[in-house]
N, C-alpha and C. Protein backbone atom coordinates (compact mmCIF):
# COMPACT_ATOMS: atom_id res chain seq x y z
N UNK A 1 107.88 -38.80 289.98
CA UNK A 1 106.60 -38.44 289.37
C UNK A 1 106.82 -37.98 287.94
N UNK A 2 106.05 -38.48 287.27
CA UNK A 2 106.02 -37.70 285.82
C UNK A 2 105.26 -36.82 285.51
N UNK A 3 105.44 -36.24 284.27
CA UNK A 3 104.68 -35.05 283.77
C UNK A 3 103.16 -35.73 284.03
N UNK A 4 102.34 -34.80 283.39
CA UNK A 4 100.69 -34.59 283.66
C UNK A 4 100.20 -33.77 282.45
N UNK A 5 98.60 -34.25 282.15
CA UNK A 5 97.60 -33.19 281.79
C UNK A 5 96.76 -33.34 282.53
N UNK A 6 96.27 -32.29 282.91
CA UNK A 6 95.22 -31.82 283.52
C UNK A 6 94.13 -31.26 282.64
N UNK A 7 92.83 -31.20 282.39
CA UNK A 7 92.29 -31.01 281.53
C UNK A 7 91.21 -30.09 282.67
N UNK A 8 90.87 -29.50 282.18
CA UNK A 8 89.70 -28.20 282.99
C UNK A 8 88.98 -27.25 282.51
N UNK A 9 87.88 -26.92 282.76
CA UNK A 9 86.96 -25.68 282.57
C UNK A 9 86.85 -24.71 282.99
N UNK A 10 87.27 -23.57 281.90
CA UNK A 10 87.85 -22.37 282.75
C UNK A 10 86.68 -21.31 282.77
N UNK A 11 86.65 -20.49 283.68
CA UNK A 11 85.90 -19.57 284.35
C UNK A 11 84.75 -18.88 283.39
N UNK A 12 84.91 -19.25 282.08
CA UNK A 12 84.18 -19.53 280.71
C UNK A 12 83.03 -20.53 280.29
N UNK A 13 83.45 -21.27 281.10
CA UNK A 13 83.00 -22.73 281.03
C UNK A 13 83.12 -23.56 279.50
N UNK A 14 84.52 -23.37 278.84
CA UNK A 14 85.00 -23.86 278.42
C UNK A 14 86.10 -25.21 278.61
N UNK A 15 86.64 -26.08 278.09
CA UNK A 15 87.35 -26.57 278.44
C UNK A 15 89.31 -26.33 277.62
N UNK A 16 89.85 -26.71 278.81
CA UNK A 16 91.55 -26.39 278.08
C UNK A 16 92.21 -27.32 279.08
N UNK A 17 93.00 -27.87 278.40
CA UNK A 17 93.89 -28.59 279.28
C UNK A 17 95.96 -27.81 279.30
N UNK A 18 96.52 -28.46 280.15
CA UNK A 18 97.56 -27.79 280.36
C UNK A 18 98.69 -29.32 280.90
N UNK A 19 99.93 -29.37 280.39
CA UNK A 19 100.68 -29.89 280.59
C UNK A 19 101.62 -29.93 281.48
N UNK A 20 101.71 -30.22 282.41
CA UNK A 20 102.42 -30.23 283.47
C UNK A 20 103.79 -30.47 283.49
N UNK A 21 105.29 -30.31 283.92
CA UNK A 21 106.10 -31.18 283.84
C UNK A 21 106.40 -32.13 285.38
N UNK A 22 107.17 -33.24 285.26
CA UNK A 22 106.78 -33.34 286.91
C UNK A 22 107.40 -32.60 288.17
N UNK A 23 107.59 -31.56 288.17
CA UNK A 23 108.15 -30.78 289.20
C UNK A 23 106.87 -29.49 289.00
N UNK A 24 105.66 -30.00 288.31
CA UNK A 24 104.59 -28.91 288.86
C UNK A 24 104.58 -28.00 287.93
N UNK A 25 105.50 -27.34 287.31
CA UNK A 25 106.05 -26.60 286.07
C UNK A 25 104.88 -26.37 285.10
N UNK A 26 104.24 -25.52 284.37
CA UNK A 26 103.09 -26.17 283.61
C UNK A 26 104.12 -25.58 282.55
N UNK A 27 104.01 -26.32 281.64
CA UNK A 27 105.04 -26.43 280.25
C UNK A 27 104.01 -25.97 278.72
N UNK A 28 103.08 -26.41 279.00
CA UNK A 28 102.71 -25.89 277.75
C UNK A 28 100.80 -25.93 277.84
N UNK A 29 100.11 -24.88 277.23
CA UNK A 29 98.88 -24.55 277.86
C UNK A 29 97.86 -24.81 276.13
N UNK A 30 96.42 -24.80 276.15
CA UNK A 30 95.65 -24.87 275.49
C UNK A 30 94.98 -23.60 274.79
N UNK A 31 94.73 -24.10 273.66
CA UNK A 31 93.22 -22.88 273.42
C UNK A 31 91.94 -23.34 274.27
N UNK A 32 91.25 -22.54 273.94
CA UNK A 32 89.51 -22.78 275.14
C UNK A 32 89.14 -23.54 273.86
N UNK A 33 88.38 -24.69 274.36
CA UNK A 33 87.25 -25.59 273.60
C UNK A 33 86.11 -25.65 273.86
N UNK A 34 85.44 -25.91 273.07
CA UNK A 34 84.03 -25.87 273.82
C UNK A 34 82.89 -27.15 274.20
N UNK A 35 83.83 -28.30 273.37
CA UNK A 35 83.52 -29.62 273.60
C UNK A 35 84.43 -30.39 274.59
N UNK A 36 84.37 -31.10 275.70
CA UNK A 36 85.80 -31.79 276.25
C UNK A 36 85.79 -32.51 275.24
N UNK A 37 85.20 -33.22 274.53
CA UNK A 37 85.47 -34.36 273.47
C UNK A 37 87.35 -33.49 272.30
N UNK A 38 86.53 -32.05 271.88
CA UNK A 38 87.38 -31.42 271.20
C UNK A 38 88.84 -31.46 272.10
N UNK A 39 88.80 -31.26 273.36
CA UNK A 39 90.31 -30.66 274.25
C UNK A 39 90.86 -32.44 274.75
N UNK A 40 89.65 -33.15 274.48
CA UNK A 40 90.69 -34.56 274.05
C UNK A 40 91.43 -34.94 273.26
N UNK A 41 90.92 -34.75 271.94
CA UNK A 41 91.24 -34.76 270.67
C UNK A 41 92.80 -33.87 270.78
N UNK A 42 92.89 -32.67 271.46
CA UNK A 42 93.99 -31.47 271.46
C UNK A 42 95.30 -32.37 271.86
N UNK A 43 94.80 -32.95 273.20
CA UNK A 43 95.54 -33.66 274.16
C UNK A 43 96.43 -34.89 273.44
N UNK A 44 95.29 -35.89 272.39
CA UNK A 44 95.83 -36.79 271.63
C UNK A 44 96.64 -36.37 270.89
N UNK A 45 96.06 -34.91 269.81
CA UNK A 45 97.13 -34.43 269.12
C UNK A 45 98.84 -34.03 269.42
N UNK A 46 98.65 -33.38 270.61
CA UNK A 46 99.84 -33.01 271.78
C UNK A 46 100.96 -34.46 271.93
N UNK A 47 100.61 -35.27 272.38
CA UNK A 47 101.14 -36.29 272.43
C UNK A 47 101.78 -36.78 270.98
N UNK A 48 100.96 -37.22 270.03
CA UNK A 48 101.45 -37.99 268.74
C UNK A 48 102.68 -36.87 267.80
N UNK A 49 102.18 -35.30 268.55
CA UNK A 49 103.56 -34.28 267.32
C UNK A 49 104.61 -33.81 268.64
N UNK A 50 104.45 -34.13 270.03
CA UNK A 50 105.42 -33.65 271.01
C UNK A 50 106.88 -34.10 270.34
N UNK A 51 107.06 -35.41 270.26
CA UNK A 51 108.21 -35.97 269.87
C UNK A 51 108.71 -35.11 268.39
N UNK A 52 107.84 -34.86 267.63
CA UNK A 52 108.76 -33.95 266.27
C UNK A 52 108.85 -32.14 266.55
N UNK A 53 110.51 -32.43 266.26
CA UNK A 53 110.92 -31.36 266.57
C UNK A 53 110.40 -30.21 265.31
N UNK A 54 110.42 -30.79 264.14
CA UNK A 54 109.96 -30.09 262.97
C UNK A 54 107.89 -29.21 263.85
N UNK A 55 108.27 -29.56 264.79
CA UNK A 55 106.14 -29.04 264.72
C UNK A 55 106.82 -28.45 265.70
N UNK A 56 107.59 -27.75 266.49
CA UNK A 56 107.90 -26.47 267.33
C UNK A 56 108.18 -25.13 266.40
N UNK A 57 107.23 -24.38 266.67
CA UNK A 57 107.57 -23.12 265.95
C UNK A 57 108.13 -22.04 267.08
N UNK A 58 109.39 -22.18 266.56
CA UNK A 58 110.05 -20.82 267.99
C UNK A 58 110.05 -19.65 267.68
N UNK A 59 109.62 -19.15 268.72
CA UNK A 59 109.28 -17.55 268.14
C UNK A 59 109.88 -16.60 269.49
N UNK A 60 109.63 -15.31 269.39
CA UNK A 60 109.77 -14.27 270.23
C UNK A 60 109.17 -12.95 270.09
N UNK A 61 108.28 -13.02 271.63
CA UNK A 61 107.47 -12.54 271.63
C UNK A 61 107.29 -10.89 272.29
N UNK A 62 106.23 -10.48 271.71
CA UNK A 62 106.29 -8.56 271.15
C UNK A 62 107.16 -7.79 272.59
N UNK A 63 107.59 -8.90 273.94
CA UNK A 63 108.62 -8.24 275.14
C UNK A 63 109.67 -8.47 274.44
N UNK A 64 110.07 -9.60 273.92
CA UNK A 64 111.55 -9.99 273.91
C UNK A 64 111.93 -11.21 274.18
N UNK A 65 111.09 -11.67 274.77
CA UNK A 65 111.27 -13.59 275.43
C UNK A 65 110.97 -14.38 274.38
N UNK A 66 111.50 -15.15 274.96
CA UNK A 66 111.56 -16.22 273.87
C UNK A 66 109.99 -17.52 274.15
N UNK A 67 109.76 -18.03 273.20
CA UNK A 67 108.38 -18.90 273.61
C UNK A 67 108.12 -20.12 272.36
N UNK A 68 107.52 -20.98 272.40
CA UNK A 68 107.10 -21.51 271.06
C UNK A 68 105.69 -22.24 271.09
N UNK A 69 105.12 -22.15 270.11
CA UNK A 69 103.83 -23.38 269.27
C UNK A 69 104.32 -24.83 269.14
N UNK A 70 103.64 -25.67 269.83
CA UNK A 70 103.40 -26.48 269.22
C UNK A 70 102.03 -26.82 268.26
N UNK A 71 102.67 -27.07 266.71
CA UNK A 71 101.49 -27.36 265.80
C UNK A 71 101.20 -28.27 265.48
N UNK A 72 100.19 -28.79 265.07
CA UNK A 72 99.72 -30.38 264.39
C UNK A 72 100.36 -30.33 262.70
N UNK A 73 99.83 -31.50 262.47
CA UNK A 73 100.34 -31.56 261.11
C UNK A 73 99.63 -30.63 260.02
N UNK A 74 98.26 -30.19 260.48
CA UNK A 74 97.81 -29.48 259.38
C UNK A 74 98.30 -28.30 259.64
N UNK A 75 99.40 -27.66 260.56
CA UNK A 75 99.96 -26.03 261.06
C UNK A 75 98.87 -25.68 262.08
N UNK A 76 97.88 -26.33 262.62
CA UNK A 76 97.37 -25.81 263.81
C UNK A 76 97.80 -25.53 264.88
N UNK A 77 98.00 -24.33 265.78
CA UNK A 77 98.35 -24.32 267.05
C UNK A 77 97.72 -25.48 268.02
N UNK A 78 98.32 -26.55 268.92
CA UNK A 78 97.72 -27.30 269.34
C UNK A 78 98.13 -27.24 271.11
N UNK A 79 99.22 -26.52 271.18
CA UNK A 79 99.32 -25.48 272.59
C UNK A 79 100.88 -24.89 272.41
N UNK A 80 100.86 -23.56 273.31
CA UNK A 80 101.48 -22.37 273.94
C UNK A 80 102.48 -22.24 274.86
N UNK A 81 103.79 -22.31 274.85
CA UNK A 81 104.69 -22.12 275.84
C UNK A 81 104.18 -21.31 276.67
N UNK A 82 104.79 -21.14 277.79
CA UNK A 82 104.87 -19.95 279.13
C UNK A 82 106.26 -18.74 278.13
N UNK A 83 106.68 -18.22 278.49
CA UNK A 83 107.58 -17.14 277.76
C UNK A 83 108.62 -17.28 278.39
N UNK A 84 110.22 -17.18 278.18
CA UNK A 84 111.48 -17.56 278.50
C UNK A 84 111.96 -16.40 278.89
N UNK A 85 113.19 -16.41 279.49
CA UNK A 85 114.15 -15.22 279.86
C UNK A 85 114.87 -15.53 278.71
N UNK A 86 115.27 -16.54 278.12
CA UNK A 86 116.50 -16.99 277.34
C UNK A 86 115.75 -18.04 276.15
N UNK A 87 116.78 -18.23 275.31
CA UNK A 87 116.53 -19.07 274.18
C UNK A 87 117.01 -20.72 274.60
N UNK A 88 117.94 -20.85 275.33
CA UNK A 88 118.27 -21.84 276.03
C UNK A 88 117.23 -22.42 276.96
N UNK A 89 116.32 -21.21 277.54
CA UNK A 89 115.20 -21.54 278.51
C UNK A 89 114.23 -22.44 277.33
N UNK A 90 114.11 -21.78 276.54
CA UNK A 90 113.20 -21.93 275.75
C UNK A 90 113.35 -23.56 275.17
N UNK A 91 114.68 -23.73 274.97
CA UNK A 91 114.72 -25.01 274.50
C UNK A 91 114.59 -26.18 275.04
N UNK A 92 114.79 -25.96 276.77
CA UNK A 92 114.60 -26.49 277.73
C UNK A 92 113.29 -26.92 277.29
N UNK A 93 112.49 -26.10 277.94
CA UNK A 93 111.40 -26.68 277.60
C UNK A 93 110.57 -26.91 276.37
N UNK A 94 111.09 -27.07 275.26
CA UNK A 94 110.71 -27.74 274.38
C UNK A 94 111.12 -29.20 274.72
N UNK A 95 112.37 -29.66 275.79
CA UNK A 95 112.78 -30.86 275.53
C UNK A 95 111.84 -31.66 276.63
N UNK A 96 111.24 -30.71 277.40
CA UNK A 96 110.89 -31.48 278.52
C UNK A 96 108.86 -31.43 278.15
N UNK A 97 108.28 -30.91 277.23
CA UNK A 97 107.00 -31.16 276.36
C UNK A 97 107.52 -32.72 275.51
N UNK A 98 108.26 -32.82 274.72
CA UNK A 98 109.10 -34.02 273.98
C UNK A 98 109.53 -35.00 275.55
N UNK A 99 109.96 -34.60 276.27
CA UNK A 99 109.85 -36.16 277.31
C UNK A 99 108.16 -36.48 277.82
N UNK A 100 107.94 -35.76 278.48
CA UNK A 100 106.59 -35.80 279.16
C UNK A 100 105.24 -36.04 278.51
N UNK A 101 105.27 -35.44 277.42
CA UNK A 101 103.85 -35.43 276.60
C UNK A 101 103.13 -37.05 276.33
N UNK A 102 104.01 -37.54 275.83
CA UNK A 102 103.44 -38.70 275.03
C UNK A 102 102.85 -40.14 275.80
N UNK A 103 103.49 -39.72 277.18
CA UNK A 103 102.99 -41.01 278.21
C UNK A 103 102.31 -40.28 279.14
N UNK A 104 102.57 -38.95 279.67
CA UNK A 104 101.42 -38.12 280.29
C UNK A 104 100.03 -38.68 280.72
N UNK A 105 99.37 -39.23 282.25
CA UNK A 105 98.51 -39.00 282.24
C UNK A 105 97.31 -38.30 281.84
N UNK A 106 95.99 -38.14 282.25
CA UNK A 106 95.13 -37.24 281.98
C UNK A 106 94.26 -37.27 283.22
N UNK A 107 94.31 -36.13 283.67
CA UNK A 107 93.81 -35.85 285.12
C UNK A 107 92.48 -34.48 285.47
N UNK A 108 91.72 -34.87 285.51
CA UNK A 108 90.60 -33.89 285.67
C UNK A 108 90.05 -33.25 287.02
């Protein structure tokens, strides 16, 4: 099985989608939208900058874990790691957003 997006409306009644890896894993999450048209658009974006490593911004966050952004080309956040024990964790899954993203279904 391969990775996934799932795209959904959260308890807001907004929409956000979330990236799956294929072992269920959710790898990397959305801002709230308020158009699905917009959290399509997110999804397309996600896909076309997954593959460049230059659009991961790694950071660490106000615990101590490690986490990163993926941004679009204009520096937009375009989704949110889960938070790492390790920097190695962390890179992990940057590699596995860069496999999965770009052929990723879209599942509602």
């Amino acid at each position: 099985m391969a990775g996934k997006f799932e795209l959904y409306k959260d308890n807001g009644g907004q929409f956000r989608f979330r990236l799956k890896a294929a072992n269920g894993q959710i790898i990397l999450v959305s801002e709230a939208y308020v158009q699905k048209s917009s959290a399509e658009n997110g999804i397309a974006s996600v896909r076309v900058n997954a593959p460049l490593d230059e659009r991961y911004e790694r950071k660490e966050a106000s615990n101590g874990k490690s986490m990163f952004n993926l941004r679009a080309a204009n520096n937009q956040v375009i989704g949110t790691s889960e938070q790492y024990e390790s920097i190695s964790a962390r890179e992990n899954g940057i590699e596995s957003v860069k496999k999965n993203a770009p052929d990723a279904p879209v599942y509602e």
